[in-house]
PDB file of N, CA and C in Angstrom:
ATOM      1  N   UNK A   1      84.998  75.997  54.448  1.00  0.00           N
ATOM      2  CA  UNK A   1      86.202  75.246  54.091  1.00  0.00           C
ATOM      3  C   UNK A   1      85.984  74.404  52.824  1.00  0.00           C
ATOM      4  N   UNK A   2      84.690  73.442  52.514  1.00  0.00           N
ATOM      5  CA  UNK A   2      84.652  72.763  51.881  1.00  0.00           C
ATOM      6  C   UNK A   2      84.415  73.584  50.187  1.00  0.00           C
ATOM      7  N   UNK A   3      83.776  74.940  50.200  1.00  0.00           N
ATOM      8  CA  UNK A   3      83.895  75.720  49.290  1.00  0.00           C
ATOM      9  C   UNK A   3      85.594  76.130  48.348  1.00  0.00           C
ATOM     10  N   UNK A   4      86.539  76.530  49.884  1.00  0.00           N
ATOM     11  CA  UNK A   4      87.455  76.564  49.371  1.00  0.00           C
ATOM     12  C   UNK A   4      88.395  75.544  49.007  1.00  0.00           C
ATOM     13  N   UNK A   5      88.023  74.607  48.890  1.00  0.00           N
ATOM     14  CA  UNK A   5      89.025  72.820  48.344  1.00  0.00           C
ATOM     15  C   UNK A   5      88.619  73.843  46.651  1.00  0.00           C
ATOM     16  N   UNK A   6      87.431  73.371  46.505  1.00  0.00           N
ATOM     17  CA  UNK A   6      86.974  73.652  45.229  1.00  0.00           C
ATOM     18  C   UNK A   6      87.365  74.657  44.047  1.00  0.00           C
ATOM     19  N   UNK A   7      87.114  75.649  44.871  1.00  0.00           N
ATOM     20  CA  UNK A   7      87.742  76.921  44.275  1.00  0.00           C
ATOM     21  C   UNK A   7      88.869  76.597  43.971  1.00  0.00           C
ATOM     22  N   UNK A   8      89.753  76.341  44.883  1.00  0.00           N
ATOM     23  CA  UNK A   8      91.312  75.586  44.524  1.00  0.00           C
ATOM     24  C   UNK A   8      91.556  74.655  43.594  1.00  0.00           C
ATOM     25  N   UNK A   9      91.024  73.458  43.564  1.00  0.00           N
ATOM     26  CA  UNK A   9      91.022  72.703  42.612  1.00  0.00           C
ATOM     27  C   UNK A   9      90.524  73.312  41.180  1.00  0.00           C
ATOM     28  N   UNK A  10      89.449  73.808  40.971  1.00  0.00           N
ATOM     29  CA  UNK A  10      89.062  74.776  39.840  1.00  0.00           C
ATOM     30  C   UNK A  10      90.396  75.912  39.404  1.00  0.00           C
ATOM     31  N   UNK A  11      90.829  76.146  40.561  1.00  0.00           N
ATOM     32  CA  UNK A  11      92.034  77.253  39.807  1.00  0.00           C
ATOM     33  C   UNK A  11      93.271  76.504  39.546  1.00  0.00           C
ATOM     34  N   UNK A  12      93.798  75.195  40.263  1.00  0.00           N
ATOM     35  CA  UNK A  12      94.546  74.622  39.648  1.00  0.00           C
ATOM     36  C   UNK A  12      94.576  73.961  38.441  1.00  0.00           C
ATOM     37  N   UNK A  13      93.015  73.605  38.091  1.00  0.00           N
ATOM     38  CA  UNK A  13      93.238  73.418  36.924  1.00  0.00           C
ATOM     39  C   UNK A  13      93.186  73.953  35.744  1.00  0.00           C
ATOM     40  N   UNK A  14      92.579  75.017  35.882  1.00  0.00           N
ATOM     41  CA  UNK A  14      92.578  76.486  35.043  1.00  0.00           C
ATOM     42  C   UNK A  14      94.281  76.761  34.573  1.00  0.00           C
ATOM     43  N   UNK A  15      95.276  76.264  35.618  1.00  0.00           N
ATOM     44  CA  UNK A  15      96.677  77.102  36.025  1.00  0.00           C
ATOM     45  C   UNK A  15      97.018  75.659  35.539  1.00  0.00           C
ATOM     46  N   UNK A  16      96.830  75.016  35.193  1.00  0.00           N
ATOM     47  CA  UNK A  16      97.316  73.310  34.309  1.00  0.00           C
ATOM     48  C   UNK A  16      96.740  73.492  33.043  1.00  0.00           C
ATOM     49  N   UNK A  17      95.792  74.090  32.801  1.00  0.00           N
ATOM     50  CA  UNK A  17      95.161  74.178  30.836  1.00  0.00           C
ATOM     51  C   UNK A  17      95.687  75.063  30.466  1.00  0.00           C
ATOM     52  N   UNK A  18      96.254  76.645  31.388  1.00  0.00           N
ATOM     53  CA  UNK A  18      97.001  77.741  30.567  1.00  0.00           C
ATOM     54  C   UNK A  18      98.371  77.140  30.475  1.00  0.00           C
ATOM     55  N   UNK A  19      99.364  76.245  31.127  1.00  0.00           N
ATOM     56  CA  UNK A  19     100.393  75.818  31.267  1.00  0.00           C
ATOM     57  C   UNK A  19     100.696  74.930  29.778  1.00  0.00           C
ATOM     58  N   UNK A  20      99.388  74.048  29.251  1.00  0.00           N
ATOM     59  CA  UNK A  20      99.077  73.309  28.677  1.00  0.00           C
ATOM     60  C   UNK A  20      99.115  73.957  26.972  1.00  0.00           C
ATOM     61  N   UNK A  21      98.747  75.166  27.321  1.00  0.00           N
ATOM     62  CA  UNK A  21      98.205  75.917  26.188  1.00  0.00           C
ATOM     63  C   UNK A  21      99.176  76.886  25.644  1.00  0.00           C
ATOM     64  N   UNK A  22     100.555  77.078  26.386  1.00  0.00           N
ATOM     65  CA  UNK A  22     101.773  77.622  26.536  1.00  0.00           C
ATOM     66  C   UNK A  22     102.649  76.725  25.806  1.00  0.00           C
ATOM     67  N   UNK A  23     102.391  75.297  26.405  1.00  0.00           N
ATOM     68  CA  UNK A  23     103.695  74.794  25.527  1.00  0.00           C
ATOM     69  C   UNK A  23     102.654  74.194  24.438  1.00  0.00           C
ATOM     70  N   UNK A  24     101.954  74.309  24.118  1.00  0.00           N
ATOM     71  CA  UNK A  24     101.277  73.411  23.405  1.00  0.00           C
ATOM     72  C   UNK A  24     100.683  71.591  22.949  1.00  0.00           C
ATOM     73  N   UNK A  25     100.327  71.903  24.226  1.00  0.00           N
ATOM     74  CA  UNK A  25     100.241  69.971  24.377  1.00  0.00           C
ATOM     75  C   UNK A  25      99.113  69.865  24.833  1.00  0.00           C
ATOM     76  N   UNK A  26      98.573  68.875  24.459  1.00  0.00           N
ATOM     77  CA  UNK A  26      96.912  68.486  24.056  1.00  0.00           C
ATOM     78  C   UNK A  26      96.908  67.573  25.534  1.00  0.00           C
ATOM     79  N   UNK A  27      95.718  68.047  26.086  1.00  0.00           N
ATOM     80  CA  UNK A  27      95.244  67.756  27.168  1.00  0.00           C
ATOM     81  C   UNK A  27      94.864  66.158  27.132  1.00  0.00           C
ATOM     82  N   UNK A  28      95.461  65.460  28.317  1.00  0.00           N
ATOM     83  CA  UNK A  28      94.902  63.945  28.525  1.00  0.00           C
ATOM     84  C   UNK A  28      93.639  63.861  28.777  1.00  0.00           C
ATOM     85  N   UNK A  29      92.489  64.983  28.792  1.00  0.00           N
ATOM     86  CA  UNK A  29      91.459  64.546  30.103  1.00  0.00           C
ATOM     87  C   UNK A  29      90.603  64.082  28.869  1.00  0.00           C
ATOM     88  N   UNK A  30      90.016  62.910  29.492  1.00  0.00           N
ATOM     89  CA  UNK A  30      88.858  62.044  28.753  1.00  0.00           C
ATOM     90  C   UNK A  30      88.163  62.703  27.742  1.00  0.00           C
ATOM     91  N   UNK A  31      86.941  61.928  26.447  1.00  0.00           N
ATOM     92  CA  UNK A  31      86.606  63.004  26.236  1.00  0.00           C
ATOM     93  C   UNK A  31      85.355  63.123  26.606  1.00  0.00           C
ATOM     94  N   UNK A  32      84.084  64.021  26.116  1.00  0.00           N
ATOM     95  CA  UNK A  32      82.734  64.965  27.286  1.00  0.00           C
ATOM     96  C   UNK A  32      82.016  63.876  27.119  1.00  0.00           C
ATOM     97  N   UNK A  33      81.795  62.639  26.601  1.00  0.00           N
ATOM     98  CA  UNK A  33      81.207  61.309  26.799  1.00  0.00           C
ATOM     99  C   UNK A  33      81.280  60.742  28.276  1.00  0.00           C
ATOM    100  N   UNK A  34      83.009  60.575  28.390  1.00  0.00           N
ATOM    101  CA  UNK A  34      83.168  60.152  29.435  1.00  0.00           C
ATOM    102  C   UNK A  34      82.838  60.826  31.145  1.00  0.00           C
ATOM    103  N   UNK A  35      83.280  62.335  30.581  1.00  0.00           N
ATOM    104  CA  UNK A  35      82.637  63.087  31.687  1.00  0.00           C
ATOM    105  C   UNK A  35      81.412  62.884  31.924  1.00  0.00           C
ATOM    106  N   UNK A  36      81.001  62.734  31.113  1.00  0.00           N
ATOM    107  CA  UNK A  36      78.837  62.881  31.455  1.00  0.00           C
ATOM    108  C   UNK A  36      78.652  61.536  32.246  1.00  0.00           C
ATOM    109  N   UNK A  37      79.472  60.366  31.724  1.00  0.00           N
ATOM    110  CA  UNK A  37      79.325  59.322  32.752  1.00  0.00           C
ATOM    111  C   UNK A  37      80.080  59.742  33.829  1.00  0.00           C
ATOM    112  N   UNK A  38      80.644  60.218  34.559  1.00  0.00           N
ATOM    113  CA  UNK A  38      81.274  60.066  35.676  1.00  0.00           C
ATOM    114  C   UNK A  38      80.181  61.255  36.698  1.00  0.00           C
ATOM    115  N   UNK A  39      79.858  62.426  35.760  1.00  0.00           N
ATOM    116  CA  UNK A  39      78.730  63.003  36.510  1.00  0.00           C
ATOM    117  C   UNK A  39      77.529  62.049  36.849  1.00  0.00           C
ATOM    118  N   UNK A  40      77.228  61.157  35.701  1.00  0.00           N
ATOM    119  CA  UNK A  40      75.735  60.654  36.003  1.00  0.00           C
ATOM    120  C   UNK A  40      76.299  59.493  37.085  1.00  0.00           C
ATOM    121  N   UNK A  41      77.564  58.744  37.476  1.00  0.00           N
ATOM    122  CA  UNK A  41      77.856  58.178  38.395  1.00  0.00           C
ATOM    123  C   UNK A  41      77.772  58.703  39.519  1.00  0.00           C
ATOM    124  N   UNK A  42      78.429  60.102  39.797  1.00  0.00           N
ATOM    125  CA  UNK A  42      78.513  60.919  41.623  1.00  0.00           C
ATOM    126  C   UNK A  42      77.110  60.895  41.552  1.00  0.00           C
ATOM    127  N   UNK A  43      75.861  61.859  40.725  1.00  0.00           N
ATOM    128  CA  UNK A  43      74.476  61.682  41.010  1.00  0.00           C
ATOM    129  C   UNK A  43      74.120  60.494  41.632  1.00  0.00           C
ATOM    130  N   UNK A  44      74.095  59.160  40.483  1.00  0.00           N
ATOM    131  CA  UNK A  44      73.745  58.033  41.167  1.00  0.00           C
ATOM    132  C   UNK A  44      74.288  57.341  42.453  1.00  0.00           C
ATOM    133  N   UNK A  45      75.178  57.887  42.883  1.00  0.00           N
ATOM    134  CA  UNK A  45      75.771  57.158  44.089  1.00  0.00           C
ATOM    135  C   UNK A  45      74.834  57.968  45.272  1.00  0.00           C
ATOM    136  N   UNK A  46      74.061  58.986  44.655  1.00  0.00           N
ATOM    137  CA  UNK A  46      73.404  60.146  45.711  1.00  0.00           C
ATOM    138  C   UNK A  46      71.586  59.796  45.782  1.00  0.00           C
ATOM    139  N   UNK A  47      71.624  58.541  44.690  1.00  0.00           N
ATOM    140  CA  UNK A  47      70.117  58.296  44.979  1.00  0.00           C
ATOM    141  C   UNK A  47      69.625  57.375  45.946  1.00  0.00           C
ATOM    142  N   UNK A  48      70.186  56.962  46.236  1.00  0.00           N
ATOM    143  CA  UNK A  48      70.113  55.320  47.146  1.00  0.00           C
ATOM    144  C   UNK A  48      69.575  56.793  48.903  1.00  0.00           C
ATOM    145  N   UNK A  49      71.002  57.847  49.580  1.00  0.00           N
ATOM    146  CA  UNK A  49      70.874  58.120  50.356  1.00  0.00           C
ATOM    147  C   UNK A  49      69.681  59.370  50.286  1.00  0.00           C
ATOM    148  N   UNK A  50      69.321  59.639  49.419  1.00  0.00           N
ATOM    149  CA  UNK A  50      68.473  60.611  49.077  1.00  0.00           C
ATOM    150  C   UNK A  50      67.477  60.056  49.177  1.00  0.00           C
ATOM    151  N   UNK A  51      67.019  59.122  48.784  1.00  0.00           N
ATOM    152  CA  UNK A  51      65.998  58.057  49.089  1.00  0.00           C
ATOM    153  C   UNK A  51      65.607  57.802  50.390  1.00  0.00           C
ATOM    154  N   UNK A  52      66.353  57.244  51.192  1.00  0.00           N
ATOM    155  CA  UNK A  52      66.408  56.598  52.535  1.00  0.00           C
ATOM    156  C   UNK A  52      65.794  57.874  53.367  1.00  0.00           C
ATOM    157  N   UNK A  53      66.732  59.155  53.069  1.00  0.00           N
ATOM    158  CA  UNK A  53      65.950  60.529  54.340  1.00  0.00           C
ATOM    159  C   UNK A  53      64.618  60.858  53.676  1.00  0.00           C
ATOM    160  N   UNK A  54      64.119  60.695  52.448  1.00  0.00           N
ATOM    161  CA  UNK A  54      62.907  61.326  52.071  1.00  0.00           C
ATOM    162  C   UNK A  54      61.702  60.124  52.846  1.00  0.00           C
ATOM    163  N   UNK A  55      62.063  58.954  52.361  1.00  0.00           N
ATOM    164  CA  UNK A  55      61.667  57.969  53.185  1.00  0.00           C
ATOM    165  C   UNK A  55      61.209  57.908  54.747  1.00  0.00           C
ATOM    166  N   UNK A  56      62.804  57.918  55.439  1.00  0.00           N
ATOM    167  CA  UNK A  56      62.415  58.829  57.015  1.00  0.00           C
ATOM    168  C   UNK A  56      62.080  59.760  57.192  1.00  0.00           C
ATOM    169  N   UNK A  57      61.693  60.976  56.152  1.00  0.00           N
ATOM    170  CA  UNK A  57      60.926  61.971  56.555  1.00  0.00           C
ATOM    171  C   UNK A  57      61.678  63.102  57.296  1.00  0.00           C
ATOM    172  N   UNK A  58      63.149  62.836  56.817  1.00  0.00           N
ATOM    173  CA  UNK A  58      64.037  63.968  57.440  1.00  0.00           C
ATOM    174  C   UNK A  58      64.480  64.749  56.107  1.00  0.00           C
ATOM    175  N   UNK A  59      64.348  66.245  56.560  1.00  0.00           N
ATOM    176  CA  UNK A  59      64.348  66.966  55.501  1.00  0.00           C
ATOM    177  C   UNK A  59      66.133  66.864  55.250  1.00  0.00           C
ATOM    178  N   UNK A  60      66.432  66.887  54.112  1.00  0.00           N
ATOM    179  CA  UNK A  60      67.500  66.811  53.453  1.00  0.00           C
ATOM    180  C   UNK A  60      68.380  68.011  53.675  1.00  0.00           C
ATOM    181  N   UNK A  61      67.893  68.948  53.856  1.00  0.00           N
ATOM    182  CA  UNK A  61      68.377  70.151  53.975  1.00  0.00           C
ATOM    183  C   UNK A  61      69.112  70.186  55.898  1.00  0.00           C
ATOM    184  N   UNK A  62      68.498  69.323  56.756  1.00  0.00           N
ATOM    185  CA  UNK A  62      69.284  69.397  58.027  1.00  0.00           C
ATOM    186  C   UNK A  62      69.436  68.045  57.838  1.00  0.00           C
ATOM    187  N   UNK A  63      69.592  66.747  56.926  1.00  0.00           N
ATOM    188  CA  UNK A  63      70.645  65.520  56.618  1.00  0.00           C
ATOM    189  C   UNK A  63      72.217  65.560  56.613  1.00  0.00           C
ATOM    190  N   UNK A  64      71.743  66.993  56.245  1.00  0.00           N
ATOM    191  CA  UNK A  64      73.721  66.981  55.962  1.00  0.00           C
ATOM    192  C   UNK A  64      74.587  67.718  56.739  1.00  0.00           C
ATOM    193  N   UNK A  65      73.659  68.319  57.444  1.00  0.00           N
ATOM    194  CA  UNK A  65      74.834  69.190  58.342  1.00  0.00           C
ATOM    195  C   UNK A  65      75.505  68.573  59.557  1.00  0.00           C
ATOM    196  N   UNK A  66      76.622  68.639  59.574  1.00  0.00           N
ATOM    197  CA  UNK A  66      77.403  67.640  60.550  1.00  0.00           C
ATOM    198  C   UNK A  66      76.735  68.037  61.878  1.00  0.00           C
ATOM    199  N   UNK A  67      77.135  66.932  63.103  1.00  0.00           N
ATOM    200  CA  UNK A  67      76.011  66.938  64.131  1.00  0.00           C
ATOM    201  C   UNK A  67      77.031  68.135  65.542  1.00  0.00           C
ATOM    202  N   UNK A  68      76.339  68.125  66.017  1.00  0.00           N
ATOM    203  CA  UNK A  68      76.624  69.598  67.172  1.00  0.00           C
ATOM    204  C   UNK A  68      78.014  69.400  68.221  1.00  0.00           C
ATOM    205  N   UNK A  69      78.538  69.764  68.370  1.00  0.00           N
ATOM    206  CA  UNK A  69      79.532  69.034  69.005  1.00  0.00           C
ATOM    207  C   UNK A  69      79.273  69.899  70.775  1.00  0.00           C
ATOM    208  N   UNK A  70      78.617  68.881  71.587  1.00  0.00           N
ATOM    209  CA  UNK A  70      78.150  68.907  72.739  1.00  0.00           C
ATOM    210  C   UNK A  70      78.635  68.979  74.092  1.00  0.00           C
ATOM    211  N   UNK A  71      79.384  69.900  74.388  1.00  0.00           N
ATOM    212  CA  UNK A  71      80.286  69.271  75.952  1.00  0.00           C
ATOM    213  C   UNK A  71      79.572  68.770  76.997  1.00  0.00           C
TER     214      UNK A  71
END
């Protein structure tokens, strides 16, 4: 599921830059300065918890998978 948000969002905005590129109007989105900060922000918001499981010694790779749902 969480694959397909993405994909979606990626094709909507693909289907907003050809729309864009039709009538001819210059895109609002920031420019690649600002992107690089907002990437190096989601990273950094990911070091603090990345930290904490390497710390406890829980592999990261079963950190994230949501927990079992048990009857």
């Amino acid at each position: 599921m969480p694959m397909k948000m993405y994909v979606l969002s990626l094709a909507a905005g693909i289907f907003v830059g050809v729309i864009y590129s039709v009538l001819n109007v210059r895109s609002p989105a920031p420019p690649l300065v600002a992107l690089l900060g907002l990437l190096g922000m989601l990273a950094g918001e990911q070091v603090i918890p990345i930290g904490k499981r390497l710390r406890a010694d829980v592999s990261l790779s079963t950190a994230s998978k949501p927990p079992e749902n048990r009857p």
